[in-house]
C-alpha atoms as a PDB file:
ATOM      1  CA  UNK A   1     126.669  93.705  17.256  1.00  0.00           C
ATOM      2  CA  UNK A   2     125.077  90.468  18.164  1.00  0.00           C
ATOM      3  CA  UNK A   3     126.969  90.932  21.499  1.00  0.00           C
ATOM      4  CA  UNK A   4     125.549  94.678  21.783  1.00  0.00           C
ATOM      5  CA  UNK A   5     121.827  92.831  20.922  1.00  0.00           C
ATOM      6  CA  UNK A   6     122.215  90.003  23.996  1.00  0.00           C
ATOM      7  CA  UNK A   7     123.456  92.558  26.283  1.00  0.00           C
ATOM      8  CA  UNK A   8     120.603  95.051  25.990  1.00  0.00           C
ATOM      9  CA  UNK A   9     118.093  91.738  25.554  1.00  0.00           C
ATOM     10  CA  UNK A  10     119.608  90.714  29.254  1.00  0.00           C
ATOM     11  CA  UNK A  11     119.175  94.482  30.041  1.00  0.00           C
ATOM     12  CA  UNK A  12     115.233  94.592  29.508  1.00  0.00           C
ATOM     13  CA  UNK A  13     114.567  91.052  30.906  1.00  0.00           C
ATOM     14  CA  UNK A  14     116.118  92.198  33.978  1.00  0.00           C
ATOM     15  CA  UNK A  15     114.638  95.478  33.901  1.00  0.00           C
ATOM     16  CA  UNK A  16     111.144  93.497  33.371  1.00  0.00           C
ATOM     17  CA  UNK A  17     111.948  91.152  36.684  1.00  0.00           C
ATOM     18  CA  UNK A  18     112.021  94.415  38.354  1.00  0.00           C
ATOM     19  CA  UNK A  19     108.790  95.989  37.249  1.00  0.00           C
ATOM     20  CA  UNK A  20     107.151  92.992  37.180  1.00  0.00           C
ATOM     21  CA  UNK A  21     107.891  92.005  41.605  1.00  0.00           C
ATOM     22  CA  UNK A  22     107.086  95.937  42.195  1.00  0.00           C
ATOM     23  CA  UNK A  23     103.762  95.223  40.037  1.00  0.00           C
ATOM     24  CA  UNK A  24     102.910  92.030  42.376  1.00  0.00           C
ATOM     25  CA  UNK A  25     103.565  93.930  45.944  1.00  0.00           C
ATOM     26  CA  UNK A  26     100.228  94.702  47.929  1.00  0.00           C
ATOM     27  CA  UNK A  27     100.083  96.259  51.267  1.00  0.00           C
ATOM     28  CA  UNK A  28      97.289  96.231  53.702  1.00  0.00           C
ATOM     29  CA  UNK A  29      96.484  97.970  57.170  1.00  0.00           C
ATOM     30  CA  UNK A  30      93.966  96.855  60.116  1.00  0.00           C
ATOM     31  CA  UNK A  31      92.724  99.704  62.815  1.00  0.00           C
ATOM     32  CA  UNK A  32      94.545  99.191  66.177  1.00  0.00           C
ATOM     33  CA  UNK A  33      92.688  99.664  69.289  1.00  0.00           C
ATOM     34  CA  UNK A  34      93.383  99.486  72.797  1.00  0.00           C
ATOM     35  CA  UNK A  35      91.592 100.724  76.249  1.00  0.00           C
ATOM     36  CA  UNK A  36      93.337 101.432  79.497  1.00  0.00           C
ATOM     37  CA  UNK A  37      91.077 100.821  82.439  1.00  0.00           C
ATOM     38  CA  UNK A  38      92.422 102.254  85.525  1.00  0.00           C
ATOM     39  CA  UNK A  39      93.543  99.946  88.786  1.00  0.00           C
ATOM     40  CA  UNK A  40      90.487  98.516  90.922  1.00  0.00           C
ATOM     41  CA  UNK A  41      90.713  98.466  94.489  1.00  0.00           C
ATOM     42  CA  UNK A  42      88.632  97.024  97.472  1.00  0.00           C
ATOM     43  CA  UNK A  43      88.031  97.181 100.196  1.00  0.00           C
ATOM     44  CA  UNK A  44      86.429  96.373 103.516  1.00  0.00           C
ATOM     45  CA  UNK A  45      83.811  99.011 104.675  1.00  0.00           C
ATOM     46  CA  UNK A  46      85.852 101.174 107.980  1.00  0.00           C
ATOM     47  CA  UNK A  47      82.465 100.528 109.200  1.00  0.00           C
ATOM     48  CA  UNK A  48      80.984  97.222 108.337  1.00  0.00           C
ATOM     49  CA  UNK A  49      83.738  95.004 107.602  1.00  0.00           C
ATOM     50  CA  UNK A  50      83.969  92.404 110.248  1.00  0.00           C
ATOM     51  CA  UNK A  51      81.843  89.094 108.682  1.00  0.00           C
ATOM     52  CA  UNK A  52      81.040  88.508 112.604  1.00  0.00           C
ATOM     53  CA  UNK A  53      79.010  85.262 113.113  1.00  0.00           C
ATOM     54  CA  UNK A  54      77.939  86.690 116.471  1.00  0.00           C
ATOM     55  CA  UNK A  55      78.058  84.578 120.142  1.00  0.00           C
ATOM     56  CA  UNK A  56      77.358  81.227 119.492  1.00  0.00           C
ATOM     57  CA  UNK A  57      76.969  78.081 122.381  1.00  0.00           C
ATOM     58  CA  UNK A  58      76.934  74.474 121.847  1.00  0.00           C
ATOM     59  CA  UNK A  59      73.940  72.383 123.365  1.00  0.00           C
ATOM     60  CA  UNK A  60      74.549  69.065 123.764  1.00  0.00           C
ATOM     61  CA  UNK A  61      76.530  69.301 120.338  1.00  0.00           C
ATOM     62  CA  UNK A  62      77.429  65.593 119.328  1.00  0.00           C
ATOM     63  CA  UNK A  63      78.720  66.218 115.773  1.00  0.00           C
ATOM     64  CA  UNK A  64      79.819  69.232 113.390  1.00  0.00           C
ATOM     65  CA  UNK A  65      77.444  71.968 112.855  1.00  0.00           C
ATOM     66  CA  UNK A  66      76.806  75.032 111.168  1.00  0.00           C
ATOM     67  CA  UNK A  67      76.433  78.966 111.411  1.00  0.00           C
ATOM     68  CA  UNK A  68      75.521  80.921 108.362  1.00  0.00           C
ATOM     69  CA  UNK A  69      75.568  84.252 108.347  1.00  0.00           C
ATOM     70  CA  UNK A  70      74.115  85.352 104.969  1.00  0.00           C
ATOM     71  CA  UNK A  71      75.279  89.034 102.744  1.00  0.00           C
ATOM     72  CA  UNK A  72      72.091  90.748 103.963  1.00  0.00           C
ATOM     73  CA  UNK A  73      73.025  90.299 107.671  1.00  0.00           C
ATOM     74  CA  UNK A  74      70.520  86.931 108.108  1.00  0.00           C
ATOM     75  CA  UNK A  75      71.977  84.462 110.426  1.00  0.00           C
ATOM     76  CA  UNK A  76      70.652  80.824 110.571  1.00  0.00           C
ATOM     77  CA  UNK A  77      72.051  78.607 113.487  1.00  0.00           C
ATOM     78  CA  UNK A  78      72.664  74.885 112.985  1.00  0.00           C
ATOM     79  CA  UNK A  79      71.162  71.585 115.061  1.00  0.00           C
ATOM     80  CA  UNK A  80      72.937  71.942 118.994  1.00  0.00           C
ATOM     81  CA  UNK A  81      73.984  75.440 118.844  1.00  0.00           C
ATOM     82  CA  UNK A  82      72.180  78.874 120.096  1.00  0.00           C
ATOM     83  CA  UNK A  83      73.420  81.931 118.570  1.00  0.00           C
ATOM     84  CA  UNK A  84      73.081  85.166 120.207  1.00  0.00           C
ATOM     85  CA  UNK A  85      74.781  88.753 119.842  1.00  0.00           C
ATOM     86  CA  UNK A  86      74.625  90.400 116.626  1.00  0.00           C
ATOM     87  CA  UNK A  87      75.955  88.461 113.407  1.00  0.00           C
ATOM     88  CA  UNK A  88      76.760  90.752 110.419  1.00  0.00           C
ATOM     89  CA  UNK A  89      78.440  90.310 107.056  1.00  0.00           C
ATOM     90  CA  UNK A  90      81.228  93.092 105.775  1.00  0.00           C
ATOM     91  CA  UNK A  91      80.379  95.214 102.938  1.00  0.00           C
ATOM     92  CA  UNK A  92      83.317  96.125 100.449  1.00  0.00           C
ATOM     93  CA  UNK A  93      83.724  98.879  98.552  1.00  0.00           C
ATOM     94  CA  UNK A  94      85.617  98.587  94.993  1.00  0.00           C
ATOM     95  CA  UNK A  95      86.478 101.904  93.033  1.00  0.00           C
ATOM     96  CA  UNK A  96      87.876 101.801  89.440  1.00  0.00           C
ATOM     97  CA  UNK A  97      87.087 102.448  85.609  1.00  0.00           C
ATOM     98  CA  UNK A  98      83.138 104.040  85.608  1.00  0.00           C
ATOM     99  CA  UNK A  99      81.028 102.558  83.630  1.00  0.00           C
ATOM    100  CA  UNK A 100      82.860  98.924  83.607  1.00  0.00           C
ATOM    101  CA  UNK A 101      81.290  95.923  85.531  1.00  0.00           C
ATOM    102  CA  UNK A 102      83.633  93.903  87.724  1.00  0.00           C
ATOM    103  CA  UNK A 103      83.050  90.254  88.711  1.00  0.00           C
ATOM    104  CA  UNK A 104      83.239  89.183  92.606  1.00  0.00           C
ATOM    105  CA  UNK A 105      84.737  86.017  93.379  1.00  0.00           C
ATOM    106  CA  UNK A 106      86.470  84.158  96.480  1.00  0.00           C
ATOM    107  CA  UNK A 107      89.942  83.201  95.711  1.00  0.00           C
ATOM    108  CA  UNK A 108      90.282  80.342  98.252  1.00  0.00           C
ATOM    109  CA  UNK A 109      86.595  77.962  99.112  1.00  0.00           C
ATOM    110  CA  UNK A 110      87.732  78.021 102.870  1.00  0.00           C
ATOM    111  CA  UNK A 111      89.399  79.932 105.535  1.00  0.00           C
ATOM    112  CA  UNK A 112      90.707  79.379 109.000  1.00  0.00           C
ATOM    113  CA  UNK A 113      89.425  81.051 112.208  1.00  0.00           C
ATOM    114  CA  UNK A 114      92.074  80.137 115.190  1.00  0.00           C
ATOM    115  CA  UNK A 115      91.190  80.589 118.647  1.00  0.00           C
ATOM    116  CA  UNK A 116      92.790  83.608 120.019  1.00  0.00           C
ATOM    117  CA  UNK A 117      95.494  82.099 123.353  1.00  0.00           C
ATOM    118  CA  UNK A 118      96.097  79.013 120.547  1.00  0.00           C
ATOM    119  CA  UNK A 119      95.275  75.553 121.901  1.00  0.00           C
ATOM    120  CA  UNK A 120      93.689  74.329 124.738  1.00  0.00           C
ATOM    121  CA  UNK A 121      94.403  71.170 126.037  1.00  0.00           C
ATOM    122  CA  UNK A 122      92.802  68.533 123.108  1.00  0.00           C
ATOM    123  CA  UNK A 123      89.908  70.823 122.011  1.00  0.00           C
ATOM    124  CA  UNK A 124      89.376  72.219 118.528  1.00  0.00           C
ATOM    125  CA  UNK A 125      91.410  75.691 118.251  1.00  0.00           C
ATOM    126  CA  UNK A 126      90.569  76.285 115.088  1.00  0.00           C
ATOM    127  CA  UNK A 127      87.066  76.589 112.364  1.00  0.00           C
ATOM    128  CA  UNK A 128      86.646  76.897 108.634  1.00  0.00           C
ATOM    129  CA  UNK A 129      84.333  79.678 107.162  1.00  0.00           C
ATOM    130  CA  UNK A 130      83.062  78.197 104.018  1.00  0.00           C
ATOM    131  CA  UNK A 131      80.420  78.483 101.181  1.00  0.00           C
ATOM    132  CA  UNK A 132      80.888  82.401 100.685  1.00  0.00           C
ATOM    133  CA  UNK A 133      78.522  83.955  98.799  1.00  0.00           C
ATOM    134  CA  UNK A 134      78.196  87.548  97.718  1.00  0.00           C
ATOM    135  CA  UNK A 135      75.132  90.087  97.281  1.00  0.00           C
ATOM    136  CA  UNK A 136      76.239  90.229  93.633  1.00  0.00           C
ATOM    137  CA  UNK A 137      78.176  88.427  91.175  1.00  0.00           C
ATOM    138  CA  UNK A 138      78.752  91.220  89.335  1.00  0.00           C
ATOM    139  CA  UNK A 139      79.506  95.581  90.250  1.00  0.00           C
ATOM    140  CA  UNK A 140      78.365  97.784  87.824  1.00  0.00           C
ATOM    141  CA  UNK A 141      80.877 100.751  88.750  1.00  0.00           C
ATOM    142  CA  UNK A 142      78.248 103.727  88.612  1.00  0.00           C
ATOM    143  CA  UNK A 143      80.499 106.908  88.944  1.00  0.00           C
ATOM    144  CA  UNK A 144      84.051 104.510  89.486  1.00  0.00           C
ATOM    145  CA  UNK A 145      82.386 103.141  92.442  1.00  0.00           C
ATOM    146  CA  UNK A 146      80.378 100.388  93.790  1.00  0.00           C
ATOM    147  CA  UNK A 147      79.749  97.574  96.740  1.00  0.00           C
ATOM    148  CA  UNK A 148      78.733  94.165  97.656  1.00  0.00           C
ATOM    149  CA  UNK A 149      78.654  92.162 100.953  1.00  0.00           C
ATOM    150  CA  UNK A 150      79.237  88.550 101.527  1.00  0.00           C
ATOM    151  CA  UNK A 151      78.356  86.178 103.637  1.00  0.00           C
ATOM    152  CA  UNK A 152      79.917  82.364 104.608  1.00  0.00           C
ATOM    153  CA  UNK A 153      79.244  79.344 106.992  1.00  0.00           C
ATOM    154  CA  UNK A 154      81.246  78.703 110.210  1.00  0.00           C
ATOM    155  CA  UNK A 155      81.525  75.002 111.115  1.00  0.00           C
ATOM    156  CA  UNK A 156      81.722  74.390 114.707  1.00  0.00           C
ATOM    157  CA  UNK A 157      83.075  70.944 115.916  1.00  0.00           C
ATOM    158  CA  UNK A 158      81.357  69.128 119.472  1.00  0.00           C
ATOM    159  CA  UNK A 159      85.020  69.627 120.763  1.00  0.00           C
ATOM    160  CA  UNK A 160      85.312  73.290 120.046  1.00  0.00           C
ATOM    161  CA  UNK A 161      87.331  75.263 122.717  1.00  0.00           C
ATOM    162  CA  UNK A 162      85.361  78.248 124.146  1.00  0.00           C
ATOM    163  CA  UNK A 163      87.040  81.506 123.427  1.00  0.00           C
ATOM    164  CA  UNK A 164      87.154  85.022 120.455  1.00  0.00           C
ATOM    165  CA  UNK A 165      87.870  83.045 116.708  1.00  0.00           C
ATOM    166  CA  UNK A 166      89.443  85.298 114.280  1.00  0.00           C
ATOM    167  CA  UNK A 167      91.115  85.150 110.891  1.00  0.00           C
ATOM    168  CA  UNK A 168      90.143  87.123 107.638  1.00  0.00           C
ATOM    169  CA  UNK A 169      88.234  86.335 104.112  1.00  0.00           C
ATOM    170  CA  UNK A 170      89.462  87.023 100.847  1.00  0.00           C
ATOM    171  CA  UNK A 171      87.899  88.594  98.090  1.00  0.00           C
ATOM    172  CA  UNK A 172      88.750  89.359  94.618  1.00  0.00           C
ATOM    173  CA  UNK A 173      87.163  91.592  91.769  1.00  0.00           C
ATOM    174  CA  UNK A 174      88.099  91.742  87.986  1.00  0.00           C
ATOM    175  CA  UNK A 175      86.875  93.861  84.988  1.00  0.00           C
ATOM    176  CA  UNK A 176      84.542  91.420  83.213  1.00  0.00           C
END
């Protein structure tokens, strides 16, 4: 009998273990969310994407000056140099997600414009466009679309070799 008693006794402890963890489980849930933006693109304008610092002459140029051509198609011509033709800065076009706002930036401060034939003799074949700025920081896609222009500064050395400069500018937009 005793044996009967312990054996049920370890029957209902064990059976009170059991109700007893099931009594002390909780559960809990959080929403989930997520939002799927579609891919941005841009672009340069088919028919203003050249940022063209226009014809540009040295006078008597003894050290490094500047051309800035600005986004709204201003050009300002440094000490020594005369700058002629017409100067223009490119306007891109970005399409993605409407509604969203996308920040502009430059990936790289400088880039290289080489002289197009290469070298000549010891003369400067090549210039840095620098200091890019941008109509806009910031795109407000209106409709999945929107656009900004940007200008930079061309540094021309006193040994500069006359000839067409080319090379391209990078520019890079993000979803804020």
């Amino acid at each position: 009998m005793k044996s009967i008693l312990r054996i049920t006794a370890a029957g209902v402890a064990l059976a009170t273990l059991g109700f007893a963890s099931n009594a002390s489980a909780a559960t809990g849930s959080a929403q989930a969310t997520a939002e799927i933006l579609s891919n941005l693109t841009v672009t340069a304008s088919v028919t203003d994407g050249v940022l063209n610092f226009g014809t540009i002459s040295a006078n008597g140029l003894a050290a490094t000056s500047t051309v800035v051509v600005s986004p709204a198609d201003a050009v300002t011509c440094g000490t020594n140099l005369t700058c002629t033709g017409t100067a223009a800065a490119p306007t891109f076009n970005v399409t993605g997600f409407a509604g969203q706002t996308v920040a502009v930036s430059f990936p790289a401060s400088t880039s290289t414009l080489t002289r197009s034939g290469g070298a000549l003799g010891s003369m400067a074949y090549q210039m840095q466009v620098s200091s890019f700025t941008s109509s806009a920081n910031s795109v407000t896609l209106t409709g999945g679309a929107g656009s900004f222009s940007i200008g930079g500064t061309l540094t021309v050395n006193p040994t500069q070799a006359p000839g067409v400069y080319s090379g391209s500018v990078a520019v890079q937009v993000e979803y804020n």
